[in-house]
C-alpha atoms as a PDB file:
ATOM      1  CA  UNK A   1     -11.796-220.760 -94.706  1.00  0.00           C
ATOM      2  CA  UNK A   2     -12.595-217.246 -93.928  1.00  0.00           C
ATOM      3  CA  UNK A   3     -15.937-215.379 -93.033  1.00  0.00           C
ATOM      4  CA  UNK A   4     -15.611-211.943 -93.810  1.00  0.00           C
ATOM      5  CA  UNK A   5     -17.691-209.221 -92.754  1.00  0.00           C
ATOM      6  CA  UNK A   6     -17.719-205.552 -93.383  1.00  0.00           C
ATOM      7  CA  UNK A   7     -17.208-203.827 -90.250  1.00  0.00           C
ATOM      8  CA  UNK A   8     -18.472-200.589 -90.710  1.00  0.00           C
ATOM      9  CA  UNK A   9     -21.588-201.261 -92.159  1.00  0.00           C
ATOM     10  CA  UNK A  10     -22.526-204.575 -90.250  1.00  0.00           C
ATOM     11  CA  UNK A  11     -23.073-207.100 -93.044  1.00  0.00           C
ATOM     12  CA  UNK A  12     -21.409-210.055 -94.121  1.00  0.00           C
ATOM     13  CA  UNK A  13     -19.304-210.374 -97.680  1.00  0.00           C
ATOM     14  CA  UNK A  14     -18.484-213.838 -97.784  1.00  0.00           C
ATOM     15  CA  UNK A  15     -18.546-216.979 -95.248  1.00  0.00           C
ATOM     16  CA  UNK A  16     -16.641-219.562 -97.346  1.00  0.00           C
ATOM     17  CA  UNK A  17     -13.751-217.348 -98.598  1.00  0.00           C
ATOM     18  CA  UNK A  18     -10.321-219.197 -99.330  1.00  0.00           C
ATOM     19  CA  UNK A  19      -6.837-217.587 -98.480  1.00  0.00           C
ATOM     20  CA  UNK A  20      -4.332-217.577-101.368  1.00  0.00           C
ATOM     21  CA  UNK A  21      -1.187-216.952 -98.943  1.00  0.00           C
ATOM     22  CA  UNK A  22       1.396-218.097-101.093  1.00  0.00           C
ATOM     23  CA  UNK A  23       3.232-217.699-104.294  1.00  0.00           C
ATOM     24  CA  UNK A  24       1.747-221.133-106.086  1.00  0.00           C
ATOM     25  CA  UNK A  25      -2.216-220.217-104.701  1.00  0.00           C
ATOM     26  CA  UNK A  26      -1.700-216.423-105.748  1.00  0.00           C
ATOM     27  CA  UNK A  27      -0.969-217.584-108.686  1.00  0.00           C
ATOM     28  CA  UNK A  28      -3.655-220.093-108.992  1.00  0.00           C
ATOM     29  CA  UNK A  29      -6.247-217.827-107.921  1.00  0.00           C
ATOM     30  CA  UNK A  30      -9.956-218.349-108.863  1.00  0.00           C
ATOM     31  CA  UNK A  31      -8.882-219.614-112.631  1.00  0.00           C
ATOM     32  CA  UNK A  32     -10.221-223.433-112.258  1.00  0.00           C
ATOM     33  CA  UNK A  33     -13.394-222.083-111.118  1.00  0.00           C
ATOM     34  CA  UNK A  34     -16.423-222.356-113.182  1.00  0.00           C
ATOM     35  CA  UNK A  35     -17.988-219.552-110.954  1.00  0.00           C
ATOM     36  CA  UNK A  36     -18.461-217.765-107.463  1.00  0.00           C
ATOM     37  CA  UNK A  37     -21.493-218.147-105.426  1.00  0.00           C
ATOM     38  CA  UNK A  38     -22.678-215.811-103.121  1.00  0.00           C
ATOM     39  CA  UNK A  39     -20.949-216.689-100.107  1.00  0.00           C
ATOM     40  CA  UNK A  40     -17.662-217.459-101.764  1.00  0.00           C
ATOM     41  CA  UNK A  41     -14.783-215.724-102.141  1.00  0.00           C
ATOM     42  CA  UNK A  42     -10.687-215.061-102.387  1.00  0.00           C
ATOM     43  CA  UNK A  43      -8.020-213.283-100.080  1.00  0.00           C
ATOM     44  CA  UNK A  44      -4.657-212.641-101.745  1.00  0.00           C
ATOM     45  CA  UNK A  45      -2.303-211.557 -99.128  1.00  0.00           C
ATOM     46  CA  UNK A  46      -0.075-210.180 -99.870  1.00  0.00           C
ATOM     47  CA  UNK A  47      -0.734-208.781-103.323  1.00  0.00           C
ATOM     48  CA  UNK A  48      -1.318-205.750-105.284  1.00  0.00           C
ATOM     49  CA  UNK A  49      -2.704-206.782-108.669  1.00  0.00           C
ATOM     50  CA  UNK A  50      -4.437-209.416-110.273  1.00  0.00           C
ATOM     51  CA  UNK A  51      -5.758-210.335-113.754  1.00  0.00           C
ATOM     52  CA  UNK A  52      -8.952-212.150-115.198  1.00  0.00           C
ATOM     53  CA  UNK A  53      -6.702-213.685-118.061  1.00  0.00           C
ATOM     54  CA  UNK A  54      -8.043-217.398-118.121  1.00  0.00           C
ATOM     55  CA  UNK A  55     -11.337-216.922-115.911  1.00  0.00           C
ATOM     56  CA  UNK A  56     -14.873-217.503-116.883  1.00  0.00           C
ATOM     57  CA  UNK A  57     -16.676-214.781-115.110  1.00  0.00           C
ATOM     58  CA  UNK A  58     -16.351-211.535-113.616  1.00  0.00           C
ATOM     59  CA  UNK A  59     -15.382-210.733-110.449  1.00  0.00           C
ATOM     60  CA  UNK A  60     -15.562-207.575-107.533  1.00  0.00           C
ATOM     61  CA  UNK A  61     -12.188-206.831-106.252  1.00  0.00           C
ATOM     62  CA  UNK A  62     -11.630-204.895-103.521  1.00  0.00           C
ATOM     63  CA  UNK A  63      -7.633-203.484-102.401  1.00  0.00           C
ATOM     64  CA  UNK A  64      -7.317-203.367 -98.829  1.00  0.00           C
ATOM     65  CA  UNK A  65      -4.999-202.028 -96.415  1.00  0.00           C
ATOM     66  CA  UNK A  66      -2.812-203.670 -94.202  1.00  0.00           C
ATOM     67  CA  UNK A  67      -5.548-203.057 -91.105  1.00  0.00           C
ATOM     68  CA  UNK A  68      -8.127-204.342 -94.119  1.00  0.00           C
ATOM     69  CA  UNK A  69      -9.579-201.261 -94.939  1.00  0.00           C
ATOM     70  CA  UNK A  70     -11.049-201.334 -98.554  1.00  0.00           C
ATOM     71  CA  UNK A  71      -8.750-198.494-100.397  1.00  0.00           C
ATOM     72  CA  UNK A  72     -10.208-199.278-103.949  1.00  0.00           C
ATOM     73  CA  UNK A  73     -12.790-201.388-105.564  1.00  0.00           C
ATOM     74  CA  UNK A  74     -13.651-202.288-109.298  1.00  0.00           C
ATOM     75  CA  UNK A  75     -16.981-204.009-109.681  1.00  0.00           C
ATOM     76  CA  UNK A  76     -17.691-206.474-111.942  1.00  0.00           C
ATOM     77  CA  UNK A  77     -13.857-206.966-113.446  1.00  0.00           C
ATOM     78  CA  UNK A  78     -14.507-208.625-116.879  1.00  0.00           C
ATOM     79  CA  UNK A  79     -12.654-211.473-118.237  1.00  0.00           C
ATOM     80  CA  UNK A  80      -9.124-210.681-119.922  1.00  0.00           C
ATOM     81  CA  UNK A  81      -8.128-207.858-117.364  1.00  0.00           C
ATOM     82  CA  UNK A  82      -5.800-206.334-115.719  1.00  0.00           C
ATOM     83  CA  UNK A  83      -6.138-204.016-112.317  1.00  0.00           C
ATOM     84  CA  UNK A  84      -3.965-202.985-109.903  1.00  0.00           C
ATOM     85  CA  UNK A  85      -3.641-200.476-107.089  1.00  0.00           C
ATOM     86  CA  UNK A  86       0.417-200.416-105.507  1.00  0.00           C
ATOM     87  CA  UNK A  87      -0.965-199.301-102.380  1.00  0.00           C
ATOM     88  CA  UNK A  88      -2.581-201.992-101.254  1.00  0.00           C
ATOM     89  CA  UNK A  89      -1.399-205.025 -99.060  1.00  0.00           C
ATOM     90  CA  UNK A  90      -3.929-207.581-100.142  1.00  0.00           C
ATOM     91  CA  UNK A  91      -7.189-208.113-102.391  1.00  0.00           C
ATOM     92  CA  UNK A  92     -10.231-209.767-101.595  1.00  0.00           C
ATOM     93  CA  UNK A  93     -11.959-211.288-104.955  1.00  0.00           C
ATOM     94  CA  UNK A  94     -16.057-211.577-104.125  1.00  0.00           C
ATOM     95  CA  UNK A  95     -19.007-212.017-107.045  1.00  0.00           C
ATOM     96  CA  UNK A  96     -19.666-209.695-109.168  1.00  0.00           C
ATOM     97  CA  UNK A  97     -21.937-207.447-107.719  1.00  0.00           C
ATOM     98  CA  UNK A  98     -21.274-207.907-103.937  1.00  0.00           C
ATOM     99  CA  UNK A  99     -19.366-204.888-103.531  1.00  0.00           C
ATOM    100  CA  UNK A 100     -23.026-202.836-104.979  1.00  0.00           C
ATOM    101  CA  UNK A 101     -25.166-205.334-103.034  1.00  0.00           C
ATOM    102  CA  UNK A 102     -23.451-204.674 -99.581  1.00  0.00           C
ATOM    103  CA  UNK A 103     -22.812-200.910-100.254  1.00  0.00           C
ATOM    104  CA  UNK A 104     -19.593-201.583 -99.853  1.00  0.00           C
ATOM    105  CA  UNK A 105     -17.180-198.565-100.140  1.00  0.00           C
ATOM    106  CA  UNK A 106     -13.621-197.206-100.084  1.00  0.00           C
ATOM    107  CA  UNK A 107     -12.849-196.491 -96.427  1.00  0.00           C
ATOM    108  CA  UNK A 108     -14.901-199.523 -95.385  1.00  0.00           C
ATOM    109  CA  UNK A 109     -12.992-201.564 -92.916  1.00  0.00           C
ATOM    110  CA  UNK A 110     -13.261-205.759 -93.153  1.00  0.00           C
ATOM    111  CA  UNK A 111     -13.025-208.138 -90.411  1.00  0.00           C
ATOM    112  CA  UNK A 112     -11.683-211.696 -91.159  1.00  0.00           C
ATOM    113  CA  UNK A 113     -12.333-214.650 -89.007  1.00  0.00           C
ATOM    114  CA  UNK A 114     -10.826-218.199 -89.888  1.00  0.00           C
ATOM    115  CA  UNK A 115     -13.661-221.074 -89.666  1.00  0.00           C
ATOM    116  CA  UNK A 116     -13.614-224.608 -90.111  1.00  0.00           C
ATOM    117  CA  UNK A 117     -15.253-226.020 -93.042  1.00  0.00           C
ATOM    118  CA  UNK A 118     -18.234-227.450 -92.180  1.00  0.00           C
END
């Protein structure tokens, strides 16, 4: 598990986020999730689009950079969608509405720390 925080403006995004860091979890994603809760989260590394075919909710998704610096974010992604961005290197899926909460914006650089479930 991950606990990511948002460097730049000192608050924390998730502290229970799984890593998808291969082909069979990419693919897998979020879709046998009922929902996120605050807290939770997704890292797909590395990847460059994703889809909401198959989910139940929406979702925030923010395209990072290689050094994890958010380089595009769309809030709220609605079921039965499609986004990508072919710059980035990886994609962190949060709650709808984290990205807003947190003030969370492009340029905004992440920091990712592996914890042990508790």
């Amino acid at each position: 598990m991950l606990l990511i925080r948002n460097k730049t403006r000192g608050l924390l995004l998730a502290y229970k986020a799984g890593i998808a860091n291969t082909s069979s979890l990419r693919r897998r994603g979020l879709l046998k999730h009922e929902h996120l809760s605050p807290g939770d989260g997704l890292w797909l590394v590395p990847c460059e689009a994703v889809h909401t075919f198959g989910m139940k909710f929406p979702i925030d998704v923010l395209y990072l950079s290689r050094a994890k610096k958010v380089l595009k974010i769309e809030s709220c992604l609605p079921k039965r969608r499609i986004s990508l961005y072919l710059r980035a290197h990886s994609v962190l899926e949060l709650p709808a509405g984290i990205a807003a909460a947190t003030g969370t914006a492009v340029g905004d650089e992440l920091t990712m720390e592996r914890v042990e479930p508790a």
